[in-house]
Protein backbone atom coordinates (compact mmCIF):
# COMPACT_ATOMS: atom_id res chain seq x y z
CA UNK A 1 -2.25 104.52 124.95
CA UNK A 2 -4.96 101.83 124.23
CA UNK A 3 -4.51 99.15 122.15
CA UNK A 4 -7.33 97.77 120.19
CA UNK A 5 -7.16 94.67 119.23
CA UNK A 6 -10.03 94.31 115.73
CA UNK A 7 -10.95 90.52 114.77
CA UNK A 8 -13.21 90.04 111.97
CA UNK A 9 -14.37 86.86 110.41
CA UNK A 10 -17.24 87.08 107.76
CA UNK A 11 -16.48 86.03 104.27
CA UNK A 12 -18.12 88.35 102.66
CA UNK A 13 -15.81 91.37 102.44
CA UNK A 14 -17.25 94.70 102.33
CA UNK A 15 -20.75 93.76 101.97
CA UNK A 16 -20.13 92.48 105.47
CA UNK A 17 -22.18 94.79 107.61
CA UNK A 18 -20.35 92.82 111.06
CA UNK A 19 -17.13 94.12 109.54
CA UNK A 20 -18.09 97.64 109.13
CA UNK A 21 -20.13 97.86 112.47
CA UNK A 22 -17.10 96.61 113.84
CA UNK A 23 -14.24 98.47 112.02
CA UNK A 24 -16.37 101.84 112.86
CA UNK A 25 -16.48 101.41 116.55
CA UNK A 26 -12.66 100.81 116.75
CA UNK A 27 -12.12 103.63 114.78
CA UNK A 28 -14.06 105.73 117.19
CA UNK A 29 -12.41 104.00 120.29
CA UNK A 30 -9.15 104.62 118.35
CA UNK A 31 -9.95 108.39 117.88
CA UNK A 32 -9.88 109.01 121.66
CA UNK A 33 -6.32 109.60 121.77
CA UNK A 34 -3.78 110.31 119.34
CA UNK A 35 -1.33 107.17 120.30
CA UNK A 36 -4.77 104.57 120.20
CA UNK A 37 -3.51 101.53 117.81
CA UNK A 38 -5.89 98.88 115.80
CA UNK A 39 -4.34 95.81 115.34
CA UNK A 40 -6.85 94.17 112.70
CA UNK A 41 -7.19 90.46 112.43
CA UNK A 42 -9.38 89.88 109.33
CA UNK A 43 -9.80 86.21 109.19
CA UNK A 44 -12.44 86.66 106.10
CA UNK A 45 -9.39 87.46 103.67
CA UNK A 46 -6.34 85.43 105.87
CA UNK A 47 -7.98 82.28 107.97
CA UNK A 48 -6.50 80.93 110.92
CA UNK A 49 -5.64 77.10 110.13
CA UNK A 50 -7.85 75.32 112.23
CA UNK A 51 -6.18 72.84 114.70
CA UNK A 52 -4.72 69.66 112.87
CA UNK A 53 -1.50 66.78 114.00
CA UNK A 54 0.95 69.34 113.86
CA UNK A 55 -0.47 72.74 115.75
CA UNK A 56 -2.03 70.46 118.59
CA UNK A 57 1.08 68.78 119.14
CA UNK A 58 3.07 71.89 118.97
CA UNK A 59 1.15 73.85 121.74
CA UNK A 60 1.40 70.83 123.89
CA UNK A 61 5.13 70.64 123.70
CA UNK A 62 8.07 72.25 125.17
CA UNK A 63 9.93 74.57 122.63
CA UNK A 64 12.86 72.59 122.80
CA UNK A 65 10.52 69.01 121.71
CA UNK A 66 9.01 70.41 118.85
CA UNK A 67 9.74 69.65 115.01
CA UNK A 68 10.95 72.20 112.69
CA UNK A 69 6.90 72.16 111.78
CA UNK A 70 5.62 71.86 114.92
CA UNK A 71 8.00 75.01 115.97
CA UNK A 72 6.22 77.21 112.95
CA UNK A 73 2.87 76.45 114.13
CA UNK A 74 3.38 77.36 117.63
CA UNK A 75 5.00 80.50 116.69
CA UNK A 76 2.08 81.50 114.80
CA UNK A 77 -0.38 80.72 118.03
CA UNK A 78 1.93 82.39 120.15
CA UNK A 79 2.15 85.56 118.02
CA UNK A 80 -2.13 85.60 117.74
CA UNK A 81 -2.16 85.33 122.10
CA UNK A 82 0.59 88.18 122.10
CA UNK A 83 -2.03 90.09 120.37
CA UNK A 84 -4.72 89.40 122.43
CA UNK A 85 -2.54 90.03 125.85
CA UNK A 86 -1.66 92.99 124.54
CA UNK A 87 -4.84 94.74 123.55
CA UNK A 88 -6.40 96.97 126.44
CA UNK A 89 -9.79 96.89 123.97
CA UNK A 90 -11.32 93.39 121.77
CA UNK A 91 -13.76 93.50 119.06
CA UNK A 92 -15.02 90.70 117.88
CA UNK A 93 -17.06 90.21 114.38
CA UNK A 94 -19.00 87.76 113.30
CA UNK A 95 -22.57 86.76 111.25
CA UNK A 96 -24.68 84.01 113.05
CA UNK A 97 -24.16 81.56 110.63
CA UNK A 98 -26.60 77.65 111.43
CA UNK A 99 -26.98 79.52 115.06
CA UNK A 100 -23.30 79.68 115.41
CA UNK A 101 -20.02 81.86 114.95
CA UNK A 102 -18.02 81.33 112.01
CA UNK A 103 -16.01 78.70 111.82
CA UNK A 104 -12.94 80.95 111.34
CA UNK A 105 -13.62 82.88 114.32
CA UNK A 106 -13.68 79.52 116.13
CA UNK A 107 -10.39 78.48 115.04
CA UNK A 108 -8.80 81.62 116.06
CA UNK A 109 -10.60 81.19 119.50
CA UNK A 110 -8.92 77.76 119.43
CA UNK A 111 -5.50 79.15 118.89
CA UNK A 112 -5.60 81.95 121.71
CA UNK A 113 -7.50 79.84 124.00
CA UNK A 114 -4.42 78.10 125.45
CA UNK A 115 -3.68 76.64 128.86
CA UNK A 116 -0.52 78.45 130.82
CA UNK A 117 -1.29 81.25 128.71
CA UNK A 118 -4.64 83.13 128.41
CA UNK A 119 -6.00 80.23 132.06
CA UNK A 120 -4.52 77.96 133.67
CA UNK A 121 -5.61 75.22 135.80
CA UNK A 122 -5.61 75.73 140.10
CA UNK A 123 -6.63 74.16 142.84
CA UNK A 124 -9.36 75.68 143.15
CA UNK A 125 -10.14 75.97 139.73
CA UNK A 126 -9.71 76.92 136.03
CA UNK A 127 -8.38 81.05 136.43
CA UNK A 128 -8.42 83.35 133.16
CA UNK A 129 -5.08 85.10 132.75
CA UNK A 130 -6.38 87.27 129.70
CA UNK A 131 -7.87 90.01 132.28
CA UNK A 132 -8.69 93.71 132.66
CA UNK A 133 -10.19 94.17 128.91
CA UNK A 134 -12.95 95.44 127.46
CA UNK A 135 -14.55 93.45 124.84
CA UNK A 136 -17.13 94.16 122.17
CA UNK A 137 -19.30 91.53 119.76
CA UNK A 138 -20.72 92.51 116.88
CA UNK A 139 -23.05 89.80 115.33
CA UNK A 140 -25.31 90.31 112.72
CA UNK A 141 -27.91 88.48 111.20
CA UNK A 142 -30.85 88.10 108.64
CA UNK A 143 -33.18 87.20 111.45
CA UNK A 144 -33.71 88.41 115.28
CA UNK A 145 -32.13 86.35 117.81
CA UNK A 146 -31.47 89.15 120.99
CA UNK A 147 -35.10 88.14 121.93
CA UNK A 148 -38.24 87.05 121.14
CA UNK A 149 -38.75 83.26 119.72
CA UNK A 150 -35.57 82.64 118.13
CA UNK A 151 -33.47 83.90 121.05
CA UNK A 152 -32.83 80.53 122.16
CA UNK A 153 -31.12 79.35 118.67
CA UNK A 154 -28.92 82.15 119.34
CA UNK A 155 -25.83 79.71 120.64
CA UNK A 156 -23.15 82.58 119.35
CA UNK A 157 -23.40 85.22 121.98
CA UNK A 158 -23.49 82.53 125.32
CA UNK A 159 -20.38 80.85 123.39
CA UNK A 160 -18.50 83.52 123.10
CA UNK A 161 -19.61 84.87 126.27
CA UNK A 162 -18.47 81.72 127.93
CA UNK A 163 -15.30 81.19 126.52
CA UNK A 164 -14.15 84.72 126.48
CA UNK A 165 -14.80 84.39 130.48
CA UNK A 166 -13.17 81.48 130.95
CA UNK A 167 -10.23 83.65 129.49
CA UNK A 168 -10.93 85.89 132.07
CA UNK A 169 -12.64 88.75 129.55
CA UNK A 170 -15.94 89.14 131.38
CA UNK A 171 -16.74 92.87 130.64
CA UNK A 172 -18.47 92.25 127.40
CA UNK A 173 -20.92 94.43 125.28
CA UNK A 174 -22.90 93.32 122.11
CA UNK A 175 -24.00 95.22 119.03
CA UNK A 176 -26.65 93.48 117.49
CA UNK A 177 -27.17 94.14 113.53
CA UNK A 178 -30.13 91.56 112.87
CA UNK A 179 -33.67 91.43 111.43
CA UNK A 180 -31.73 92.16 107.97
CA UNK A 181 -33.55 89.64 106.01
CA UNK A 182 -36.98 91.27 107.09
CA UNK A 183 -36.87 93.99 104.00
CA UNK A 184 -35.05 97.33 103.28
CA UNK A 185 -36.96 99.40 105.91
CA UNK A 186 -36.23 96.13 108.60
CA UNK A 187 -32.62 96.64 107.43
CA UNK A 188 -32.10 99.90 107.63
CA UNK A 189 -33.59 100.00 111.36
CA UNK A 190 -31.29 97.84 111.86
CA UNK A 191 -28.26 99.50 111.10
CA UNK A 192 -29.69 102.78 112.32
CA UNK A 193 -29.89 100.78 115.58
CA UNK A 194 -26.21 99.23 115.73
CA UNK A 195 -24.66 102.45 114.99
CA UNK A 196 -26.37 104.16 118.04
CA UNK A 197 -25.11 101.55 119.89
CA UNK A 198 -21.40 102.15 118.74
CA UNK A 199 -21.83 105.60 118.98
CA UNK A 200 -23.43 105.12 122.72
CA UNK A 201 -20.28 102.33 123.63
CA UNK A 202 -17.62 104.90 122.03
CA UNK A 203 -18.73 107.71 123.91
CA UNK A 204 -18.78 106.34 127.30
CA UNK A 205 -15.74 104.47 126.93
């Protein structure tokens, strides 16, 4: 059995072509084998807070310190890193939005990103505990930004890249679905192209 853990983050529903990228390669993953579960986080429709008083305090506090609120919010973090420990497979949504993630992608990053849990801090240095997965990113976007002049503005991909490593998730593809504001035909390439790759990825995996 593999679990697939499916976290999607654009606000715009099912015109979202991150989504659907996205949702159709863990469908295919899923498809391998009969017992393959999707656990589907879409953060579009149902936001993660972002961090405030009450959620930072709470993750930095024993159970047994927090307040009646502080215990709520550190349930809910706990519950999203479950999730993530317990997927064998991540995909990860998102449009590149002022050269950046979503901000709702980011705040679920924030909540699963959480010292003595997914690292921890050694001697010798920061070690991820969130290991042995295989991790997709879908990003899509009205311009190109895989290469060519604009690849530097790109700061979405080498984030997530970074911080899904420090995690210990360093076995990461990408599906680019860009070039989207270049015209129907531009568009359509560029779908054409991102399903080949999920096709390619969900084959070999």
């Amino acid at each position: 059995m593999s679990n697939i853990l499916l976290v999607t983050s654009s606000p715009r529903g099912s015109d979202s072509l991150s989504t659907k990228v996205a949702t159709d390669l863990a469908e295919k993953l899923a498809a391998k084998a009969a017992n393959n579960g999707i656990i589907h986080r879409d953060l579009g429709s149902e936001p993660v807070p972002h961090l405030d008083t009450v959620s930072t305090n709470a993750i930095r506090k024993a159970p047994a310190d927090r307040s009646a609120d502080e215990a709520v919010a550190a349930d809910y973090s706990d519950k999203l890193v479950a999730e993530l420990l317990a997927a064998d497979t991540v995909i990860l949504a998102t449009g590149l939005i002022n050269f950046n993630i979503y901000s709702t992608l980011k705040s679920w990053i924030d909540n699963v990103a959480r010292a003595g849990h997914t690292f921890k801090y050694t001697e010798t240095g920061p070690q991820g505990l969130a290991t042995g997965k295989k991790v997709y990113i879908v990003l899509s976007s009205g311009g190109v930004y895989s290469e060519g002049p604009a690849a530097p503005m790109n700061h979405a991909v080498p984030y997530l890249k970074t911080v899904l490593g420090f995690m210990g998730m360093t076995d990461v593809e990408v599906i680019y679905v860009e070039g989207l504001a270049f015209g129907p035909e531009a568009a359509e390439k560029a779908i054409a192209t991102a399903q080949a790759k999920v096709q390619e990825f969900s084959e070999a995996a």
